[in-house]
N, C-alpha and C. Protein backbone atom coordinates (compact mmCIF):
# COMPACT_ATOMS: atom_id res chain seq x y z
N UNK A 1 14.62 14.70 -2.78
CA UNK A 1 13.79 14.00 -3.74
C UNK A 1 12.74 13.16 -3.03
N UNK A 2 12.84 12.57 -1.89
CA UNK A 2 12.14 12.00 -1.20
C UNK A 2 11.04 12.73 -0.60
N UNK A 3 11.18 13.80 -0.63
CA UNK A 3 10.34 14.67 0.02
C UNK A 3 9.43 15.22 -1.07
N UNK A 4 9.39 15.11 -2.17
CA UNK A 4 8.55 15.20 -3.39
C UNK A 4 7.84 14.25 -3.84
N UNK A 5 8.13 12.77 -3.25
CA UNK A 5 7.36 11.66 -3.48
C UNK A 5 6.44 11.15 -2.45
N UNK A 6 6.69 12.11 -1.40
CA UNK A 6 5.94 11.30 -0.04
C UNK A 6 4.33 11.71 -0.24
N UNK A 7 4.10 12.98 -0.92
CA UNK A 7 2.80 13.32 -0.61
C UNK A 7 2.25 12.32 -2.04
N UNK A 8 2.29 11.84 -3.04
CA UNK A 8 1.72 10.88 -4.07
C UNK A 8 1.24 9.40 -3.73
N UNK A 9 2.04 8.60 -2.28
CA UNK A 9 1.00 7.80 -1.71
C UNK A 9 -0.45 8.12 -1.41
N UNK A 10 -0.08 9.69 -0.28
CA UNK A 10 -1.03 10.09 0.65
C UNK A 10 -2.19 10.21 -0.40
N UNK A 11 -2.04 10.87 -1.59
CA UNK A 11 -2.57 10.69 -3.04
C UNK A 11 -3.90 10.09 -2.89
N UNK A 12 -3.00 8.95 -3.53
CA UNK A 12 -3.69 7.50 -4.01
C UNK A 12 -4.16 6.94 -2.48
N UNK A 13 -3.98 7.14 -1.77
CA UNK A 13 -4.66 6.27 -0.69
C UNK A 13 -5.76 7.64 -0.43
N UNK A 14 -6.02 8.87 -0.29
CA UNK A 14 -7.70 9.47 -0.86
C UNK A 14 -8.20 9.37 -1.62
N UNK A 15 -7.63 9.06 -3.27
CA UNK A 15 -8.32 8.72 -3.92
C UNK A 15 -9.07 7.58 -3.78
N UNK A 16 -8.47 6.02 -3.35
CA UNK A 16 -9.16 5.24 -2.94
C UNK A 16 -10.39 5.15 -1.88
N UNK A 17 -9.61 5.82 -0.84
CA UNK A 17 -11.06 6.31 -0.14
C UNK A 17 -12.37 6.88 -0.52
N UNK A 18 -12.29 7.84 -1.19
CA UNK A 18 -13.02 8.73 -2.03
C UNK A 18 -14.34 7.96 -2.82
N UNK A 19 -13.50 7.04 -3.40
CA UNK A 19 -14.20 5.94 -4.32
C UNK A 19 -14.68 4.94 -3.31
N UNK A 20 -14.84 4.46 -2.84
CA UNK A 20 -15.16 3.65 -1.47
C UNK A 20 -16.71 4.12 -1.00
N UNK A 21 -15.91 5.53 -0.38
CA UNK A 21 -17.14 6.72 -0.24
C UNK A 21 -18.01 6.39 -1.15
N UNK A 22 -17.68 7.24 -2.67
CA UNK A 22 -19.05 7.18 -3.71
C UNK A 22 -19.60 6.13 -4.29
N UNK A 23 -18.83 4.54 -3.81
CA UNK A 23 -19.98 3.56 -4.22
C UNK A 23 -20.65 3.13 -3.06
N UNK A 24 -20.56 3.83 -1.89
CA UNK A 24 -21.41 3.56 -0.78
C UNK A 24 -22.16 4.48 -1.19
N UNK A 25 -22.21 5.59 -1.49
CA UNK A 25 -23.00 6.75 -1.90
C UNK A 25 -23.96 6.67 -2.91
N UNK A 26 -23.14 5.88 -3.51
CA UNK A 26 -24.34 5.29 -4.78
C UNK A 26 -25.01 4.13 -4.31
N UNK A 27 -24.29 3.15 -3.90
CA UNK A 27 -25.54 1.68 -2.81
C UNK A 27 -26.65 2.50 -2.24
N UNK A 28 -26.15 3.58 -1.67
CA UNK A 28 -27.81 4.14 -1.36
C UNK A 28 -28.59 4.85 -1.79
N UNK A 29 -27.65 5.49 -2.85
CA UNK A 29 -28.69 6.20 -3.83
C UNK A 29 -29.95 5.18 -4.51
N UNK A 30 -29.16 4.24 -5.05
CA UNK A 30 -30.39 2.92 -5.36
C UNK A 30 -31.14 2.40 -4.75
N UNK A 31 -30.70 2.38 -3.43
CA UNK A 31 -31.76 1.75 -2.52
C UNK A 31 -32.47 2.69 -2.16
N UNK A 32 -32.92 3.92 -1.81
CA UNK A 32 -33.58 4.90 -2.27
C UNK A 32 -34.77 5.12 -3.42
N UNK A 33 -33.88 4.53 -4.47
CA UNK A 33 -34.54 4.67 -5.77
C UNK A 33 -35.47 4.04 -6.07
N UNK A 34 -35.10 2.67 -5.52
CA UNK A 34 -35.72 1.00 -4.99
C UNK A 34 -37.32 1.43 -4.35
N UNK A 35 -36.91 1.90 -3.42
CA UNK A 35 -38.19 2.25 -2.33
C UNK A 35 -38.67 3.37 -2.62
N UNK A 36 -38.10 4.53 -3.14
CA UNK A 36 -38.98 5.59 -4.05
C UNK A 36 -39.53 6.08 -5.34
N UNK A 37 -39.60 4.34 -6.21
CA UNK A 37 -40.04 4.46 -7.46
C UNK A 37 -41.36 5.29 -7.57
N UNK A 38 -40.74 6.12 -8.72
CA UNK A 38 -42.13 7.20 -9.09
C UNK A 38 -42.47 7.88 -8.33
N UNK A 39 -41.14 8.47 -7.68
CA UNK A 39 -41.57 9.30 -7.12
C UNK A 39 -39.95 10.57 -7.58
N UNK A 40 -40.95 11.80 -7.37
CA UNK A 40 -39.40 12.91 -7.60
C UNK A 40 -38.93 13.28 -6.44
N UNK A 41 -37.44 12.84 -6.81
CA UNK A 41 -36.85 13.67 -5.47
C UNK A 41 -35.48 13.42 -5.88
N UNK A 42 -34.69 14.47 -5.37
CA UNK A 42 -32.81 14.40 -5.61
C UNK A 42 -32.14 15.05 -4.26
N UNK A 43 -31.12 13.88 -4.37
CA UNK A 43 -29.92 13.98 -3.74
C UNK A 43 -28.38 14.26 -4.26
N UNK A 44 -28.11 15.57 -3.57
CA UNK A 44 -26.61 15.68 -4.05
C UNK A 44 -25.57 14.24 -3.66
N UNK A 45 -24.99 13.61 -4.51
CA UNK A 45 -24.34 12.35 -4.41
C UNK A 45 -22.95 12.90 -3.68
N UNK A 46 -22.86 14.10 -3.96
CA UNK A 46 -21.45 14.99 -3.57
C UNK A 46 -21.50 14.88 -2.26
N UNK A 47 -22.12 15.47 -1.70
CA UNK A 47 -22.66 15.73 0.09
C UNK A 47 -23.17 14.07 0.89
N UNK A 48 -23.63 13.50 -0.03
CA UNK A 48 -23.45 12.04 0.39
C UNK A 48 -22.02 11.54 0.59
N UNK A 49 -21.75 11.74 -0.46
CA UNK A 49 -20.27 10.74 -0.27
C UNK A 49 -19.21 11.56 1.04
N UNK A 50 -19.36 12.59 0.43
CA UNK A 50 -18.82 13.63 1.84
C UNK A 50 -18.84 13.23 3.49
N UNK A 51 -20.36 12.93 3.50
CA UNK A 51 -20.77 12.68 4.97
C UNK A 51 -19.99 11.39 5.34
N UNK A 52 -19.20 9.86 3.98
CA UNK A 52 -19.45 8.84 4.81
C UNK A 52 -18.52 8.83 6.02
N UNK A 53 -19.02 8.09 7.44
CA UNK A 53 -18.00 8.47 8.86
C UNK A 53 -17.70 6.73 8.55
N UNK A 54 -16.42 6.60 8.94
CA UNK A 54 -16.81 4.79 9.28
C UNK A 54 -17.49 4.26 10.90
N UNK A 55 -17.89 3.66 10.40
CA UNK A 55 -18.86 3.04 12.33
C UNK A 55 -18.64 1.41 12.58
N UNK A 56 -17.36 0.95 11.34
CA UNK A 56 -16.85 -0.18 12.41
C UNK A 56 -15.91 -0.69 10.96
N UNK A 57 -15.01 -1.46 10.92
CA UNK A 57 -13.87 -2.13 10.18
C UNK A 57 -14.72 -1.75 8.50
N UNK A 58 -15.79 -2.32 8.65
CA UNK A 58 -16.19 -2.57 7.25
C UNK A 58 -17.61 -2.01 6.99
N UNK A 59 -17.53 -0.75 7.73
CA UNK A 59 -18.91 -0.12 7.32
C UNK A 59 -19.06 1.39 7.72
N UNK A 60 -20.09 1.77 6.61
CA UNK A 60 -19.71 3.45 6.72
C UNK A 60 -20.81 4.13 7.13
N UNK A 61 -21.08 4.92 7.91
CA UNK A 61 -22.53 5.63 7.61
C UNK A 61 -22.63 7.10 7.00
N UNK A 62 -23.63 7.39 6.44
CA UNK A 62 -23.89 8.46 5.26
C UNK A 62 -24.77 8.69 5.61
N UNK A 63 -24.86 10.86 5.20
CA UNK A 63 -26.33 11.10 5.53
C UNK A 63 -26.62 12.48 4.98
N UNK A 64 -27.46 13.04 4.21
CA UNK A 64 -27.93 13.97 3.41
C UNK A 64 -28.81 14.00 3.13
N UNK A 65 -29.58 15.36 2.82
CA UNK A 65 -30.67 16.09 2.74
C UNK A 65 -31.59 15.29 1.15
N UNK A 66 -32.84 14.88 1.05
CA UNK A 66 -33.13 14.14 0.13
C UNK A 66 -34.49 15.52 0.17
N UNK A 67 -34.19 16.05 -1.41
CA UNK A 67 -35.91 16.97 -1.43
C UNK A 67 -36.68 16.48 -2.68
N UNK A 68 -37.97 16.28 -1.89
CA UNK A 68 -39.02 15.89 -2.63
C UNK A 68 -40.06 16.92 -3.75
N UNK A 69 -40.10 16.52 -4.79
CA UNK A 69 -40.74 17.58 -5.50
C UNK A 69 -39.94 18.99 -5.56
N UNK A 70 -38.85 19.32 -6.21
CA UNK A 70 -37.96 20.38 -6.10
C UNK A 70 -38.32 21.28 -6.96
N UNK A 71 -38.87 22.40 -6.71
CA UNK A 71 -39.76 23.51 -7.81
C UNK A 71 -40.58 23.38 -7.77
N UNK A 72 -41.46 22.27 -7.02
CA UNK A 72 -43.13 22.49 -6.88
C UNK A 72 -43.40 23.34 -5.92
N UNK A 73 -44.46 23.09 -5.87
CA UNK A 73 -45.39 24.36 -4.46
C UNK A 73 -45.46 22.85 -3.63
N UNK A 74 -45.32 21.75 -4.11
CA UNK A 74 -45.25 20.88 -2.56
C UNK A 74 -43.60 20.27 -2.36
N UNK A 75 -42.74 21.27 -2.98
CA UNK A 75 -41.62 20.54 -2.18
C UNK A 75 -41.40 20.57 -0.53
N UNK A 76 -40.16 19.84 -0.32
CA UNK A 76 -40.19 19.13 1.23
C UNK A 76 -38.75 18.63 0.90
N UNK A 77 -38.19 18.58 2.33
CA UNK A 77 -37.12 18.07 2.58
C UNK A 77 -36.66 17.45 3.89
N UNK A 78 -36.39 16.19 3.41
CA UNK A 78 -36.17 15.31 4.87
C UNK A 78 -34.74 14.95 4.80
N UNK A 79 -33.89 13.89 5.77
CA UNK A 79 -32.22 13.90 5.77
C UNK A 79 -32.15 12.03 5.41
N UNK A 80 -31.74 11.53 4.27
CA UNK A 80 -32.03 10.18 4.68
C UNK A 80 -30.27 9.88 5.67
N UNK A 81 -30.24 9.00 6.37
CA UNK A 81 -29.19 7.76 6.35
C UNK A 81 -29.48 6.82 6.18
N UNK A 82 -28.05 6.31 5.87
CA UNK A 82 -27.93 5.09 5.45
C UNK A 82 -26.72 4.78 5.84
N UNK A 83 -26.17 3.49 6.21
CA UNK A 83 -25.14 2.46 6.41
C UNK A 83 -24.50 1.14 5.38
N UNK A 84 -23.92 1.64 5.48
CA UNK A 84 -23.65 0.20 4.58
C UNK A 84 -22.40 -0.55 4.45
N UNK A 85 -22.74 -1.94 4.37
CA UNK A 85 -21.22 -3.28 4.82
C UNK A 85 -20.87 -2.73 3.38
N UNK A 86 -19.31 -2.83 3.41
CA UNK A 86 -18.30 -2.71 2.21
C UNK A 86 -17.29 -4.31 1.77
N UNK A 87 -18.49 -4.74 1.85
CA UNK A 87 -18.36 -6.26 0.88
C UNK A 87 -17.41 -6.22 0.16
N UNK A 88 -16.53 -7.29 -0.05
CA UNK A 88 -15.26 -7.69 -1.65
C UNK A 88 -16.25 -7.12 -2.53
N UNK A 89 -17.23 -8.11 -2.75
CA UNK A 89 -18.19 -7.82 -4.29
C UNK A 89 -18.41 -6.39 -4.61
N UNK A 90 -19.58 -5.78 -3.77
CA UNK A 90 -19.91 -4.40 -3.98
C UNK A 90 -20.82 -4.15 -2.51
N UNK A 91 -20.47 -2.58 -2.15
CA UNK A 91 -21.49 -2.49 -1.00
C UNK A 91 -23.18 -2.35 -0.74
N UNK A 92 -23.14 -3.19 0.41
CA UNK A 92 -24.88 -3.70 0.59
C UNK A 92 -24.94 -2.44 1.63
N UNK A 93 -26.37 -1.97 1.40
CA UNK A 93 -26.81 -1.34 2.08
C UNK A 93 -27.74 -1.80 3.24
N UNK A 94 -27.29 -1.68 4.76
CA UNK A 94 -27.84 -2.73 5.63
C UNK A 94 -29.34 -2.28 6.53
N UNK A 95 -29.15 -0.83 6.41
CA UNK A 95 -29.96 0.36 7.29
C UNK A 95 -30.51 1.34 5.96
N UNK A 96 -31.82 1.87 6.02
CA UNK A 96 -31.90 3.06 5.54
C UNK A 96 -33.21 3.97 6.20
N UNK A 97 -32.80 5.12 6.67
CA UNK A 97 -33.72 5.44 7.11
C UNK A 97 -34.01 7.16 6.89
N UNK A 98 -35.27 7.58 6.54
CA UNK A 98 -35.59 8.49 6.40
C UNK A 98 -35.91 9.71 7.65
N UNK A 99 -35.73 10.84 8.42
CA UNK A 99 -35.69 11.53 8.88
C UNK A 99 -36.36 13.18 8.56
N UNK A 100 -37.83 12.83 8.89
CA UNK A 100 -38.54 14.59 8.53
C UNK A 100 -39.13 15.38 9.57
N UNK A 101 -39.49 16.63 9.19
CA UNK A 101 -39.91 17.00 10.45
C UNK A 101 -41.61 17.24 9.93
N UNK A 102 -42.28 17.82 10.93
CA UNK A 102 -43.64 17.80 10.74
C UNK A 102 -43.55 19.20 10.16
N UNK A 103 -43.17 20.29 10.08
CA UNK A 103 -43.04 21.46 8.97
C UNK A 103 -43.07 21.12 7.42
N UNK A 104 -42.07 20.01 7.27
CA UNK A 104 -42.03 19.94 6.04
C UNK A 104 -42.76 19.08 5.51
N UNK A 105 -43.32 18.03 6.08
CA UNK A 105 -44.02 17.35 5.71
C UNK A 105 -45.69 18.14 5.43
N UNK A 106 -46.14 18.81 6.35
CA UNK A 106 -47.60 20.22 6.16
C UNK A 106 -47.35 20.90 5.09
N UNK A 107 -45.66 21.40 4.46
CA UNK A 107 -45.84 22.56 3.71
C UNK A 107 -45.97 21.62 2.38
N UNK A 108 -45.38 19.86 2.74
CA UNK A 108 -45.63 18.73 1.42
C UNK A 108 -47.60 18.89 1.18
N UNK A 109 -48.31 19.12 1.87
CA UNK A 109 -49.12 18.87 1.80
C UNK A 109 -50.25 20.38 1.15
């Protein structure tokens, strides 16, 4: 019987993680959103939350493909990261940084 209950911690302690993940995933989706008002572009939140690695007690880093204009003749695609402290309150995003290459940025153009 014990051996039927052991894997339902392991459970709940990914699920918690998981969620951890996707409100860091979402702290940067907004801060994103923040700095790219009016402008189109989407990120899978899935593949975000996926990526987060931890990089010290209380902070995670995240990183995924952000495409600009998706179905235009000027889409483009760059990788943002982001980091972010996992505060009591809610997580701050401390770093964000965008990553393109000069291909995609010419075929943006």
């Amino acid at each position: 019987m014990r051996l039927a209950l052991l894997p339902i911690p392991l459970l709940l302690l990914a699920a918690c993680g998981n969620t951890v993940h996707r409100n860091a995933a979402k702290a940067c989706l907004a801060e994103v959103d923040t700095r790219l008002a009016g402008k189109l572009f989407d990120v899978d939140v899935d593949q975000l939350t996926a990526s987060a690695v931890s990089q010290a007690a209380d902070t995670l880093q995240l990183s995924a493909p952000i495409v600009f204009d998706r179905g235009l003749p000027t889409e483009y695609t760059q990788i943002i990261e982001c980091r972010v402290r996992l505060d009591a309150e809610s997580p701050t995003v401390i770093f964000l940084q965008f990553n393109w290459s000069m291909d995609d940025v010419k075929k943006g153009q």
